[in-house]
PDB file of N, CA and C in Angstrom:
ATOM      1  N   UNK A   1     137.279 130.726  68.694  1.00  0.00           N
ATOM      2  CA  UNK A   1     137.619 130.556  70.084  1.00  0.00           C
ATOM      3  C   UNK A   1     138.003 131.912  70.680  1.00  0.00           C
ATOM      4  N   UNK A   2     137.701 131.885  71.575  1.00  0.00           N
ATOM      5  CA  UNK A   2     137.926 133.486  72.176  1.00  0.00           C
ATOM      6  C   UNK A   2     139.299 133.847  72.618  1.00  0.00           C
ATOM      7  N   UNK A   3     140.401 132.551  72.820  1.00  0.00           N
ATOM      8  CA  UNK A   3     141.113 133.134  73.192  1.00  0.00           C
ATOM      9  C   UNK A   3     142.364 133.100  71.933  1.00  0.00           C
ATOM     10  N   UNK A   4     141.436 133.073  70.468  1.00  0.00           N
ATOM     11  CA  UNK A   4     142.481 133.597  69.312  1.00  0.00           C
ATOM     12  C   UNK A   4     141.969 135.320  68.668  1.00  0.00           C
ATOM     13  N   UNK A   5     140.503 135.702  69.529  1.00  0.00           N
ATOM     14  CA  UNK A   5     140.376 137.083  69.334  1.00  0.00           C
ATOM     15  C   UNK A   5     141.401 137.669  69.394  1.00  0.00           C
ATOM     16  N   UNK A   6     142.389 138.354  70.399  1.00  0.00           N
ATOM     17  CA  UNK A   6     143.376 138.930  70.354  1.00  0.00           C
ATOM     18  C   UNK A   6     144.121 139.319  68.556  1.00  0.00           C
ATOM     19  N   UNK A   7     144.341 137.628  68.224  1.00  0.00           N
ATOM     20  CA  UNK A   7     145.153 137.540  67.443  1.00  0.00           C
ATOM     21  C   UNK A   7     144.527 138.206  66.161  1.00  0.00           C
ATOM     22  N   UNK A   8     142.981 137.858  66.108  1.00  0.00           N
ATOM     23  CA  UNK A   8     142.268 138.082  64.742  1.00  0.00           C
ATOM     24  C   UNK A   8     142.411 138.948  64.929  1.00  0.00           C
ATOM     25  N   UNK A   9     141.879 140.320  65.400  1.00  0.00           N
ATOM     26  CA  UNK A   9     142.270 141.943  65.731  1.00  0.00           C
ATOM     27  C   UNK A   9     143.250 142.127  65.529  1.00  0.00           C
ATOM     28  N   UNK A  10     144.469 141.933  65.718  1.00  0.00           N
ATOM     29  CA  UNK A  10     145.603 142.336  65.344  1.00  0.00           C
ATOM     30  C   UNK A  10     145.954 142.195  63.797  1.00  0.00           C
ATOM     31  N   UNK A  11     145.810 140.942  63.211  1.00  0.00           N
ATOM     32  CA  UNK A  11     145.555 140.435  62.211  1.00  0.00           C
ATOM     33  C   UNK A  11     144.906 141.795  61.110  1.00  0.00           C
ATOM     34  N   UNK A  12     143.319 141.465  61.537  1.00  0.00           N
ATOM     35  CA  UNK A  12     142.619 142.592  61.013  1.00  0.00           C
ATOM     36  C   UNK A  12     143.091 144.009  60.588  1.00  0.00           C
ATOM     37  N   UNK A  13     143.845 145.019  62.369  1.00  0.00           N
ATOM     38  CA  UNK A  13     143.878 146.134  62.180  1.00  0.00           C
ATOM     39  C   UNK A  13     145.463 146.089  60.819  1.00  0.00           C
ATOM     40  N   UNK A  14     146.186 145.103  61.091  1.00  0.00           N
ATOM     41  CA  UNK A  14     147.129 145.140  60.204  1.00  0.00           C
ATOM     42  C   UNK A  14     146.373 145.423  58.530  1.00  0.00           C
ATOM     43  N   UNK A  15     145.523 144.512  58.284  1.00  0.00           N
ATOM     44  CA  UNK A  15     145.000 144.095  56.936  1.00  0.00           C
ATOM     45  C   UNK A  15     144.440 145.861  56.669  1.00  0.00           C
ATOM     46  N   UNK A  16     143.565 146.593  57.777  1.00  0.00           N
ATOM     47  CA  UNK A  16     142.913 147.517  57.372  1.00  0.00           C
ATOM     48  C   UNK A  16     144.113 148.658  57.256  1.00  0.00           C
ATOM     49  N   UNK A  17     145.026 149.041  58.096  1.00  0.00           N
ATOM     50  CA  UNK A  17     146.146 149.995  57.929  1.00  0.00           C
ATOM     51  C   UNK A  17     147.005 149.814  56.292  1.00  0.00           C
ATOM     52  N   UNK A  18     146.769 148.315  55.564  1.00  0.00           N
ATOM     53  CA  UNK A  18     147.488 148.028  54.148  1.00  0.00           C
ATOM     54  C   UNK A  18     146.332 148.660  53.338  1.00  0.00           C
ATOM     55  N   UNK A  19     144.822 148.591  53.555  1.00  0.00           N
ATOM     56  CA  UNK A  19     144.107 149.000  52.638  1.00  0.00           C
ATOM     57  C   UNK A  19     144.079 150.488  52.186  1.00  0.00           C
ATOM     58  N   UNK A  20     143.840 150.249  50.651  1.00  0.00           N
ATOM     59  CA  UNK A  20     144.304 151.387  50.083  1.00  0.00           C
ATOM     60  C   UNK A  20     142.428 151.716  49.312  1.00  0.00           C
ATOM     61  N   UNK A  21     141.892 152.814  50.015  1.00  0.00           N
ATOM     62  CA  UNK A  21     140.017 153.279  50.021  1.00  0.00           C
ATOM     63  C   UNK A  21     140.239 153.422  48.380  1.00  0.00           C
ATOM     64  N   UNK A  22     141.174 154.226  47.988  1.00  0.00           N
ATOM     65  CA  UNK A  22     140.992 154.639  46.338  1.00  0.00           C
ATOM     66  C   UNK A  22     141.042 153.743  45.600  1.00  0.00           C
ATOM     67  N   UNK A  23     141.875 152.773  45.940  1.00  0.00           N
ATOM     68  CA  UNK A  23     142.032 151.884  44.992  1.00  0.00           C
ATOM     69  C   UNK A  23     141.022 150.953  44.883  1.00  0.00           C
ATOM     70  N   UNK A  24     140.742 150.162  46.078  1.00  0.00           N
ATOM     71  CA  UNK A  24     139.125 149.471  46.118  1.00  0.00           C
ATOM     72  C   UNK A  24     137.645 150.333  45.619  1.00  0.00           C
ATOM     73  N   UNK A  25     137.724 151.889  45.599  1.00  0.00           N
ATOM     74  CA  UNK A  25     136.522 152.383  45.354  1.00  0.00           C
ATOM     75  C   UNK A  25     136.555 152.347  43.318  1.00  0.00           C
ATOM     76  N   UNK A  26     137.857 152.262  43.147  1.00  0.00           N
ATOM     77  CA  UNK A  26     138.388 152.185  41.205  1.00  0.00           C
ATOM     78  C   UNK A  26     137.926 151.052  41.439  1.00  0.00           C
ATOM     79  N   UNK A  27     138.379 149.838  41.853  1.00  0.00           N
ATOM     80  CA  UNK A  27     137.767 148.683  41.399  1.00  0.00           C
ATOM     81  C   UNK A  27     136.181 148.387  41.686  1.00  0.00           C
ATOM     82  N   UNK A  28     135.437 148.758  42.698  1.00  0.00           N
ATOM     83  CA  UNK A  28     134.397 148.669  42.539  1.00  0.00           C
ATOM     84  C   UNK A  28     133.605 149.326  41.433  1.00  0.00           C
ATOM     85  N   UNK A  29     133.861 150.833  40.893  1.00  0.00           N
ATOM     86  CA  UNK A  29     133.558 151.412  39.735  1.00  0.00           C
ATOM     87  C   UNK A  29     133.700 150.555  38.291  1.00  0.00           C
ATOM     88  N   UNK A  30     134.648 149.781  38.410  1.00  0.00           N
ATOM     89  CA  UNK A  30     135.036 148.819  37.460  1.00  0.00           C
ATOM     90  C   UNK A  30     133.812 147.863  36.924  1.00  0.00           C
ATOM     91  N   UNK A  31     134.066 147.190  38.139  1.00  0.00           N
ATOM     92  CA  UNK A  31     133.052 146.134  38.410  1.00  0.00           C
ATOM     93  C   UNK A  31     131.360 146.608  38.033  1.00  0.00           C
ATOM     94  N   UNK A  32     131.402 147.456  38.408  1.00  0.00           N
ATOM     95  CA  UNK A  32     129.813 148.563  38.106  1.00  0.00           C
ATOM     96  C   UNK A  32     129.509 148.843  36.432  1.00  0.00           C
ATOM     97  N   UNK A  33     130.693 149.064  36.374  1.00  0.00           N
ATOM     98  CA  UNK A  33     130.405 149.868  34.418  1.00  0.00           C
ATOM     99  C   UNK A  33     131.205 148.864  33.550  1.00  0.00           C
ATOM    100  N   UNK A  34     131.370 147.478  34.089  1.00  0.00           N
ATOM    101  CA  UNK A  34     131.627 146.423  33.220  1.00  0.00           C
ATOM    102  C   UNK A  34     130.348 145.625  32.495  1.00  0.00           C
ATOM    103  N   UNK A  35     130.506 145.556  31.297  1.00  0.00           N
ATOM    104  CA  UNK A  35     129.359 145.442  30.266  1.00  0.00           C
ATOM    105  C   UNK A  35     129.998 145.010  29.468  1.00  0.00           C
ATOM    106  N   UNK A  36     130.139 143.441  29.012  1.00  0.00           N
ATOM    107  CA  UNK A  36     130.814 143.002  27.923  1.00  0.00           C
ATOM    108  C   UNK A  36     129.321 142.479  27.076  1.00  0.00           C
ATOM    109  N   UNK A  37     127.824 142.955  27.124  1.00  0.00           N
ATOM    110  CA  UNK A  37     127.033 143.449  25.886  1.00  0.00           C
ATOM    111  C   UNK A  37     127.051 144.048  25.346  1.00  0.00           C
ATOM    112  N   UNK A  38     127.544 145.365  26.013  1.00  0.00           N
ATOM    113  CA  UNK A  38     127.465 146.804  25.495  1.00  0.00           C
ATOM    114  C   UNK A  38     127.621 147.088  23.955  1.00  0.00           C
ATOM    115  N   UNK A  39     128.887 146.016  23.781  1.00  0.00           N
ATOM    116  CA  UNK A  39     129.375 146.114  22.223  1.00  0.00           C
ATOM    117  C   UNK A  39     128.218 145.240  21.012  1.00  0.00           C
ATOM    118  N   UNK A  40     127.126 144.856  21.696  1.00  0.00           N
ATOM    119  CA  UNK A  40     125.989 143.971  20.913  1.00  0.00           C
ATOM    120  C   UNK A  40     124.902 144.629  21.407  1.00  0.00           C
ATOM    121  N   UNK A  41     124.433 146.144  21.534  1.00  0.00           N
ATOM    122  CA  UNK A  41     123.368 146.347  22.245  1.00  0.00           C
ATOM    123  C   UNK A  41     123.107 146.387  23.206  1.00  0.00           C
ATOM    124  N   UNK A  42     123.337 145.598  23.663  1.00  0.00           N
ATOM    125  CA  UNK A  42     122.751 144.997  24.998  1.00  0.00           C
ATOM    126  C   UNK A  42     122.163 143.282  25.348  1.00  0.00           C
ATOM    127  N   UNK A  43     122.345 143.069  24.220  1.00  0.00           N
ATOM    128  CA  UNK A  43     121.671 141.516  23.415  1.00  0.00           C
ATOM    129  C   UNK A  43     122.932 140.191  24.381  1.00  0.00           C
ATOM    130  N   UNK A  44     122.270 139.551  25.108  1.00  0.00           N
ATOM    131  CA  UNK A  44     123.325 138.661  25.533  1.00  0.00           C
ATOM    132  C   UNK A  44     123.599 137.208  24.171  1.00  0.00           C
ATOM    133  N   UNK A  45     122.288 137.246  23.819  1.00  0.00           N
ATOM    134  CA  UNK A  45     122.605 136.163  22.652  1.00  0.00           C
ATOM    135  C   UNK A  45     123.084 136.475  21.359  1.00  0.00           C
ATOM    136  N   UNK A  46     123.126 137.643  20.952  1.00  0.00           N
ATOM    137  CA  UNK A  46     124.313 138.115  20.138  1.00  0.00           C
ATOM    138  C   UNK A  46     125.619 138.413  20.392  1.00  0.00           C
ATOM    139  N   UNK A  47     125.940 138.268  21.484  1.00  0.00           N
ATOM    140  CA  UNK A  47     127.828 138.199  22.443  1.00  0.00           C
ATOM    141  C   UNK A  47     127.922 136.858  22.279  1.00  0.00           C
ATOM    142  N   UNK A  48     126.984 135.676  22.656  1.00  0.00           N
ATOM    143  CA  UNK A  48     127.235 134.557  22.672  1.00  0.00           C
ATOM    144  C   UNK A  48     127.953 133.730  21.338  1.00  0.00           C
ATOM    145  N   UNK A  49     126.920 134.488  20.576  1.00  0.00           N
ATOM    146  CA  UNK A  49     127.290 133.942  19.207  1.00  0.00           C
ATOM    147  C   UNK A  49     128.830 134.219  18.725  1.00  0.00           C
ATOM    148  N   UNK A  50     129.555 134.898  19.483  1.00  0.00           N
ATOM    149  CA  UNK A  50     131.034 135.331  18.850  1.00  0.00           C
ATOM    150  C   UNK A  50     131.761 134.646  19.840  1.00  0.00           C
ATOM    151  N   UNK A  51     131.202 133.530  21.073  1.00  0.00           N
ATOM    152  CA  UNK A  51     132.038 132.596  21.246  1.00  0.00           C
ATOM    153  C   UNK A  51     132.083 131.512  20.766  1.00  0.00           C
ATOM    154  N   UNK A  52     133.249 130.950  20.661  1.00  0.00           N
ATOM    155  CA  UNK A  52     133.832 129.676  19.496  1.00  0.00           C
ATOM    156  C   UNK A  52     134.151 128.747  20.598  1.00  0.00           C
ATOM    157  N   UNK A  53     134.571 129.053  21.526  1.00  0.00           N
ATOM    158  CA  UNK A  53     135.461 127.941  22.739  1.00  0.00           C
ATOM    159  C   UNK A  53     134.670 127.253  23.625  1.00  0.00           C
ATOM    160  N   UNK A  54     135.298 126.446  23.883  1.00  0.00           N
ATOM    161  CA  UNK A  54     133.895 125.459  24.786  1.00  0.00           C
ATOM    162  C   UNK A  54     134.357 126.450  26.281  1.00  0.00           C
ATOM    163  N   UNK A  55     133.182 126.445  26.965  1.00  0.00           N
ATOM    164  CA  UNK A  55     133.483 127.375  27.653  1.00  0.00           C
ATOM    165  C   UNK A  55     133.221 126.992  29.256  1.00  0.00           C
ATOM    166  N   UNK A  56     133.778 127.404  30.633  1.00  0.00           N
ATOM    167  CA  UNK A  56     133.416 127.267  31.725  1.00  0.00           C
ATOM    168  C   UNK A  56     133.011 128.652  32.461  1.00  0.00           C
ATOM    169  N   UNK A  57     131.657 128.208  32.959  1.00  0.00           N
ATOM    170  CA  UNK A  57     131.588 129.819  33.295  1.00  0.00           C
ATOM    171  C   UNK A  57     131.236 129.465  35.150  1.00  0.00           C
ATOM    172  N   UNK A  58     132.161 130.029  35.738  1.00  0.00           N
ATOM    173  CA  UNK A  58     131.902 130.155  37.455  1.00  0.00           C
ATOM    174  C   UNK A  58     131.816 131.434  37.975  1.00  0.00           C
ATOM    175  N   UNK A  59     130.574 131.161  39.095  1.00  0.00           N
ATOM    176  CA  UNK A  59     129.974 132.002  40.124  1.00  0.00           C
ATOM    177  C   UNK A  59     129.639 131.698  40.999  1.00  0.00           C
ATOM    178  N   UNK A  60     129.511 132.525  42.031  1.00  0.00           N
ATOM    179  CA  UNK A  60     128.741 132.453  43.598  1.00  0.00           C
ATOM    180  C   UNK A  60     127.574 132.886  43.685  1.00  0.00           C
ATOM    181  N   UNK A  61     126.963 132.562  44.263  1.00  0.00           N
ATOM    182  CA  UNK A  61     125.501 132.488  44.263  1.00  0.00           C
ATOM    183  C   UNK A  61     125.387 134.130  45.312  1.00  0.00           C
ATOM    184  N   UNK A  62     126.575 133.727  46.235  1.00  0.00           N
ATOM    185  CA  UNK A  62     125.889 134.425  47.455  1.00  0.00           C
ATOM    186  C   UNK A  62     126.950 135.744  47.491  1.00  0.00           C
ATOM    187  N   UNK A  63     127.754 136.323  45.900  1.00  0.00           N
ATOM    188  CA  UNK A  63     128.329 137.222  45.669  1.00  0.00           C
ATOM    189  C   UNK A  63     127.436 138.421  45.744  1.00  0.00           C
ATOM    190  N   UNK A  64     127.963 139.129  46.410  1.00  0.00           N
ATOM    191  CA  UNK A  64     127.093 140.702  46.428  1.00  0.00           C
ATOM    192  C   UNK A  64     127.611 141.635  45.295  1.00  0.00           C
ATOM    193  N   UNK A  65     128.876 141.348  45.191  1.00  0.00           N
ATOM    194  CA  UNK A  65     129.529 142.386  44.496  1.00  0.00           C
ATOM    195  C   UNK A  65     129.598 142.897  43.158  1.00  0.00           C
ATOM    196  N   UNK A  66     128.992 141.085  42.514  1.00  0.00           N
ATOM    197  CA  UNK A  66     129.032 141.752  40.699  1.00  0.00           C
ATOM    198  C   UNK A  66     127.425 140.298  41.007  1.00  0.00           C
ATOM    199  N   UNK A  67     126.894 140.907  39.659  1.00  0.00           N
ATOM    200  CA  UNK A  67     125.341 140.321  39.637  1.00  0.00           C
ATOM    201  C   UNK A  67     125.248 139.291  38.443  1.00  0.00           C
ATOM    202  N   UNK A  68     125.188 137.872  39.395  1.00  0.00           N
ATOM    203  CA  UNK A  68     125.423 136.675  38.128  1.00  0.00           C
ATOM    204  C   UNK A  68     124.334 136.517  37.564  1.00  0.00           C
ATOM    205  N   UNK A  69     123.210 136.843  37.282  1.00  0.00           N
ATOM    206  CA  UNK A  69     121.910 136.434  36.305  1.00  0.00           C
ATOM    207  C   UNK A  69     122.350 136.527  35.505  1.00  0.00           C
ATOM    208  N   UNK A  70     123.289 137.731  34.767  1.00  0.00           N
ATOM    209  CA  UNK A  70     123.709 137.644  33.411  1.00  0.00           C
ATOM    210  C   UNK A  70     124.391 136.635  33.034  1.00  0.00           C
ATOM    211  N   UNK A  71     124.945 136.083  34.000  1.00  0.00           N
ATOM    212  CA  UNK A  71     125.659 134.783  33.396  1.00  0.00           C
ATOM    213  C   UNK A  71     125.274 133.822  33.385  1.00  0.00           C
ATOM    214  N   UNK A  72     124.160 133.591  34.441  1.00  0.00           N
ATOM    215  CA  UNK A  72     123.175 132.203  34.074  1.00  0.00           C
ATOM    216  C   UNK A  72     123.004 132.139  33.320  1.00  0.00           C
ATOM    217  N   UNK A  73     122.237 133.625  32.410  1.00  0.00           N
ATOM    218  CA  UNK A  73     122.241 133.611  31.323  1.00  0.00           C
ATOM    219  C   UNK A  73     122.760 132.846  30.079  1.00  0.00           C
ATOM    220  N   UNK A  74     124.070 133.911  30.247  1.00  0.00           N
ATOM    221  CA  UNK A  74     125.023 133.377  29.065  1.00  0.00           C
ATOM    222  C   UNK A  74     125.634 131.891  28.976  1.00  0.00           C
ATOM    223  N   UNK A  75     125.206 131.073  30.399  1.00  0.00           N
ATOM    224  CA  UNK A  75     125.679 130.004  29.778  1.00  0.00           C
ATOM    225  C   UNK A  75     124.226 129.168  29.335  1.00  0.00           C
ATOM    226  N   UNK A  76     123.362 129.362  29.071  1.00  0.00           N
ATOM    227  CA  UNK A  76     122.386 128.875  28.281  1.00  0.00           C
ATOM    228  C   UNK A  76     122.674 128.777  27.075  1.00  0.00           C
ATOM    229  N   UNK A  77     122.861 130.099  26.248  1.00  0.00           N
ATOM    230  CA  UNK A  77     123.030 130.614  25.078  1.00  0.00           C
ATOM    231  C   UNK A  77     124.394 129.589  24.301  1.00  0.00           C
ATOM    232  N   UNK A  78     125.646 129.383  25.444  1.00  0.00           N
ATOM    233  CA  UNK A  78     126.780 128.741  25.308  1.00  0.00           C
ATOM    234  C   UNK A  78     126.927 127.269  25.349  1.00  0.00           C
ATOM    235  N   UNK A  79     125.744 126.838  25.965  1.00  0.00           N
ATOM    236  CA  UNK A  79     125.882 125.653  26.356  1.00  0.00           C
ATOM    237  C   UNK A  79     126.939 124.974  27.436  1.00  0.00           C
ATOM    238  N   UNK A  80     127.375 126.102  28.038  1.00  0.00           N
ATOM    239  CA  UNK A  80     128.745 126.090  28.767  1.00  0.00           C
ATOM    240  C   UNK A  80     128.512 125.629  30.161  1.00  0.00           C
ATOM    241  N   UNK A  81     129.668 124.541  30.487  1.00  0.00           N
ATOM    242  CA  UNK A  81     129.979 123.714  31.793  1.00  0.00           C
ATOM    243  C   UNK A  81     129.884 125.010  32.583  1.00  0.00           C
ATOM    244  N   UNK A  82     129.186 124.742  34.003  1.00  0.00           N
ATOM    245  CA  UNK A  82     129.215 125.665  34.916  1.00  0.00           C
ATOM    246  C   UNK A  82     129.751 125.050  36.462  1.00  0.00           C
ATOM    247  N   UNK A  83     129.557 125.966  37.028  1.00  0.00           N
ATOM    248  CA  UNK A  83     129.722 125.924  38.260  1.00  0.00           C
ATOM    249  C   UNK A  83     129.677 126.604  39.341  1.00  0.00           C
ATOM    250  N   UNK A  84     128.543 126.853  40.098  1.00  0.00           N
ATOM    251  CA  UNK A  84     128.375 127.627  41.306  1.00  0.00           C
ATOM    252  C   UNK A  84     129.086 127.638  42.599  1.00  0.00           C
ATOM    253  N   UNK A  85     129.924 128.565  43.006  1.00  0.00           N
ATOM    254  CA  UNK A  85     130.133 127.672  43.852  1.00  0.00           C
ATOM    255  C   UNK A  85     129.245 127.981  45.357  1.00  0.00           C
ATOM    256  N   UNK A  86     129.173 126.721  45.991  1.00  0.00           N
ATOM    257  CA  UNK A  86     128.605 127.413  47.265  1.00  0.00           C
ATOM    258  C   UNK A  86     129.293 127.677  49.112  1.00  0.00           C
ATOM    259  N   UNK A  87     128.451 128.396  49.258  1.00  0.00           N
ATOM    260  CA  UNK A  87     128.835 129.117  50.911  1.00  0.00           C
ATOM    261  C   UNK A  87     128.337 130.646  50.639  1.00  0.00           C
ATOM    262  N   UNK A  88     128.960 130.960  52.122  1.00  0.00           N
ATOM    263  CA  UNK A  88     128.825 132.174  52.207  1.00  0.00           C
ATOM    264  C   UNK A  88     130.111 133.462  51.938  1.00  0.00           C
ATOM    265  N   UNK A  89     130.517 132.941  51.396  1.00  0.00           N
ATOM    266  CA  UNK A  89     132.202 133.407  50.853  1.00  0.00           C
ATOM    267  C   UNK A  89     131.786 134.753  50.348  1.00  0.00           C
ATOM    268  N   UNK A  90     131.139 134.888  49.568  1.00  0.00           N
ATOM    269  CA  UNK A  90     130.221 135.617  48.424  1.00  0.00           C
ATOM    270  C   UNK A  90     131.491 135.925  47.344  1.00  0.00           C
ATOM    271  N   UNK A  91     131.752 137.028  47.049  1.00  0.00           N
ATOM    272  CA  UNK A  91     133.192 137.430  45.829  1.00  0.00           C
ATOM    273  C   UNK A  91     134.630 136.715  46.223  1.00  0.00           C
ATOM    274  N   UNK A  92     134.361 136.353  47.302  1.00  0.00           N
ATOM    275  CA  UNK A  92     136.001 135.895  47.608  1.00  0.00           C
ATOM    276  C   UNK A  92     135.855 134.174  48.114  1.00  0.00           C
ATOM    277  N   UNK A  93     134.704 133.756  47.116  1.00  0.00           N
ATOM    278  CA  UNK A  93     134.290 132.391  47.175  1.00  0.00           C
ATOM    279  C   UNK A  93     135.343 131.470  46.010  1.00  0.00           C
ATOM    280  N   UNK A  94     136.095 132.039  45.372  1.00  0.00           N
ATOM    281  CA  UNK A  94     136.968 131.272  44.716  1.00  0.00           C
ATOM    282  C   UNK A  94     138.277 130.944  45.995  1.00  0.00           C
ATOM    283  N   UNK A  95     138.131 131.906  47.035  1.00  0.00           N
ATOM    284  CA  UNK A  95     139.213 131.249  48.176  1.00  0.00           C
ATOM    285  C   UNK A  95     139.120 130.235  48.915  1.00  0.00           C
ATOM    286  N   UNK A  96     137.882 130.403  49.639  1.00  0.00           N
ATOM    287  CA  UNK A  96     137.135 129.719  50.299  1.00  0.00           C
ATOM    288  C   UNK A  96     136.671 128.475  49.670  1.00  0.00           C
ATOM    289  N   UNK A  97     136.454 128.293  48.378  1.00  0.00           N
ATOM    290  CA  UNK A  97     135.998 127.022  47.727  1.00  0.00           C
ATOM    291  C   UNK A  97     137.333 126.786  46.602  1.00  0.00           C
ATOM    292  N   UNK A  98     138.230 126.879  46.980  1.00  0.00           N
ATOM    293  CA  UNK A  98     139.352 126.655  46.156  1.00  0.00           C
ATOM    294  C   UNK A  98     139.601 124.921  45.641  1.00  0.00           C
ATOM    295  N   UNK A  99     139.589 124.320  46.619  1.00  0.00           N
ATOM    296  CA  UNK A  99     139.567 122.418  46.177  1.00  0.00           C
ATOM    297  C   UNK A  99     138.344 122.560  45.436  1.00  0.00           C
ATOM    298  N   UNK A 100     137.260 122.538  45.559  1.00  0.00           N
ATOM    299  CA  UNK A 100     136.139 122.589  44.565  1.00  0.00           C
ATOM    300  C   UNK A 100     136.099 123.259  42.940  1.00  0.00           C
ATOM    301  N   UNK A 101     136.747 124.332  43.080  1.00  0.00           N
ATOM    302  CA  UNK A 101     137.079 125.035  41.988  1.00  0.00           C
ATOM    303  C   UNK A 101     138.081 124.385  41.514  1.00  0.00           C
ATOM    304  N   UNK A 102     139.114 123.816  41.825  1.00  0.00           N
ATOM    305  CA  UNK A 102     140.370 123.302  41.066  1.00  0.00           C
ATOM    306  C   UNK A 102     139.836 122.049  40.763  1.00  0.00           C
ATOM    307  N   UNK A 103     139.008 121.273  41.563  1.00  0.00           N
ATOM    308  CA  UNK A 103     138.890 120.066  40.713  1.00  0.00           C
ATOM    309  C   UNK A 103     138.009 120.145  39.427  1.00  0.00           C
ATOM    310  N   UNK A 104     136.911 121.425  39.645  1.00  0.00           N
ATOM    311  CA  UNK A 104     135.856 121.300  38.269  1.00  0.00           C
ATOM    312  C   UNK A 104     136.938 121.928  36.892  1.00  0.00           C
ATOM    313  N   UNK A 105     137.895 122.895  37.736  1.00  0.00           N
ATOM    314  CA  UNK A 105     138.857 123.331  36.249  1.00  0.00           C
ATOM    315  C   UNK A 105     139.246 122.209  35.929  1.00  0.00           C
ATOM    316  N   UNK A 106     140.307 121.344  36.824  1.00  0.00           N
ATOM    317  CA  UNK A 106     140.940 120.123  36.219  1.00  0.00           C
ATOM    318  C   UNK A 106     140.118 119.327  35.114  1.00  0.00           C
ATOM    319  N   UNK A 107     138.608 118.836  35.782  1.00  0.00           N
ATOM    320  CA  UNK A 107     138.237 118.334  35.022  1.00  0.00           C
ATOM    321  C   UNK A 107     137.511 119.019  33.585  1.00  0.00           C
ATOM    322  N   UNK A 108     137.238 119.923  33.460  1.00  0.00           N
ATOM    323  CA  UNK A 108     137.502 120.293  32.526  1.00  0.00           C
ATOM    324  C   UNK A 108     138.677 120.702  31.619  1.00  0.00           C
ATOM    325  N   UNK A 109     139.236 120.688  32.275  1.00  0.00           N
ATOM    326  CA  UNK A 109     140.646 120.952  31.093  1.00  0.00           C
ATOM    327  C   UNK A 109     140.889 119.327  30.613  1.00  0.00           C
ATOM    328  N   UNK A 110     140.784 118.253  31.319  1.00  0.00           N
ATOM    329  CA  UNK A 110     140.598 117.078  30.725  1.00  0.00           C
ATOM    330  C   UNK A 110     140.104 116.904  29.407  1.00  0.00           C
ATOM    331  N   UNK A 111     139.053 117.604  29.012  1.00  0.00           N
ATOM    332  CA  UNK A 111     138.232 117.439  28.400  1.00  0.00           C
ATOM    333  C   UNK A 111     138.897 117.687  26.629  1.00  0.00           C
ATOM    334  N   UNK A 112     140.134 118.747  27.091  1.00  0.00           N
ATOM    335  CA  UNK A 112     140.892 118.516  25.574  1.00  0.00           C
ATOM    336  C   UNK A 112     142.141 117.988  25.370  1.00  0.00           C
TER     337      UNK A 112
END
């Protein structure tokens, strides 16, 4: 509604004056040179094999920020409960889809 612009701008310039550039540019570097194959080659079905736990693996489809094929992947290999979630949230889709996400954890944690 246009007449809560005001407020979102204010809102906003607050949020951008707290942001801290170094610290978000470390975590994006993070996110970049994170490789939990690395220690198997590169082999996703040899990582798999050293999980024991029944496993849940969640993603966003429409995340820009880290690249889920590998994990489609890995839950093949795992046999592992999934869950996508959807919208346009993209990385900050566990906020935005939060009731959705808490009920697929719940129900999985049921499960032991």
């Amino acid at each position: 509604m246009p007449e809560s612009f005001p407020r979102f701008l204010a809102e906003a310039e607050t949020g951008i004056m707290e942001f801290n550039a170094y610290n978000r540019a470390w975590q994006l570097k993070a996110i970049m040179r994170h490789d939990i194959y690395r220690s198997f080659g590169g082999e996703i079905k040899n990582a798999a094999k050293t999980v024991k736990a029944k496993t849940l693996i969640v993603w966003a489809g429409q995340d820009l920020t880290a690249n889920f094929e590998p994990v489609r992947i890995l839950t093949g290999y795992l046999h592992a409960d999934t869950l996508e979630l959807p919208g346009d949230c993209g990385h900050l889709s566990f906020l935005c889809q939060s009731e959705i996400l808490c009920d697929k954890v719940n129900t999985f944690m049921k499960l032991f």
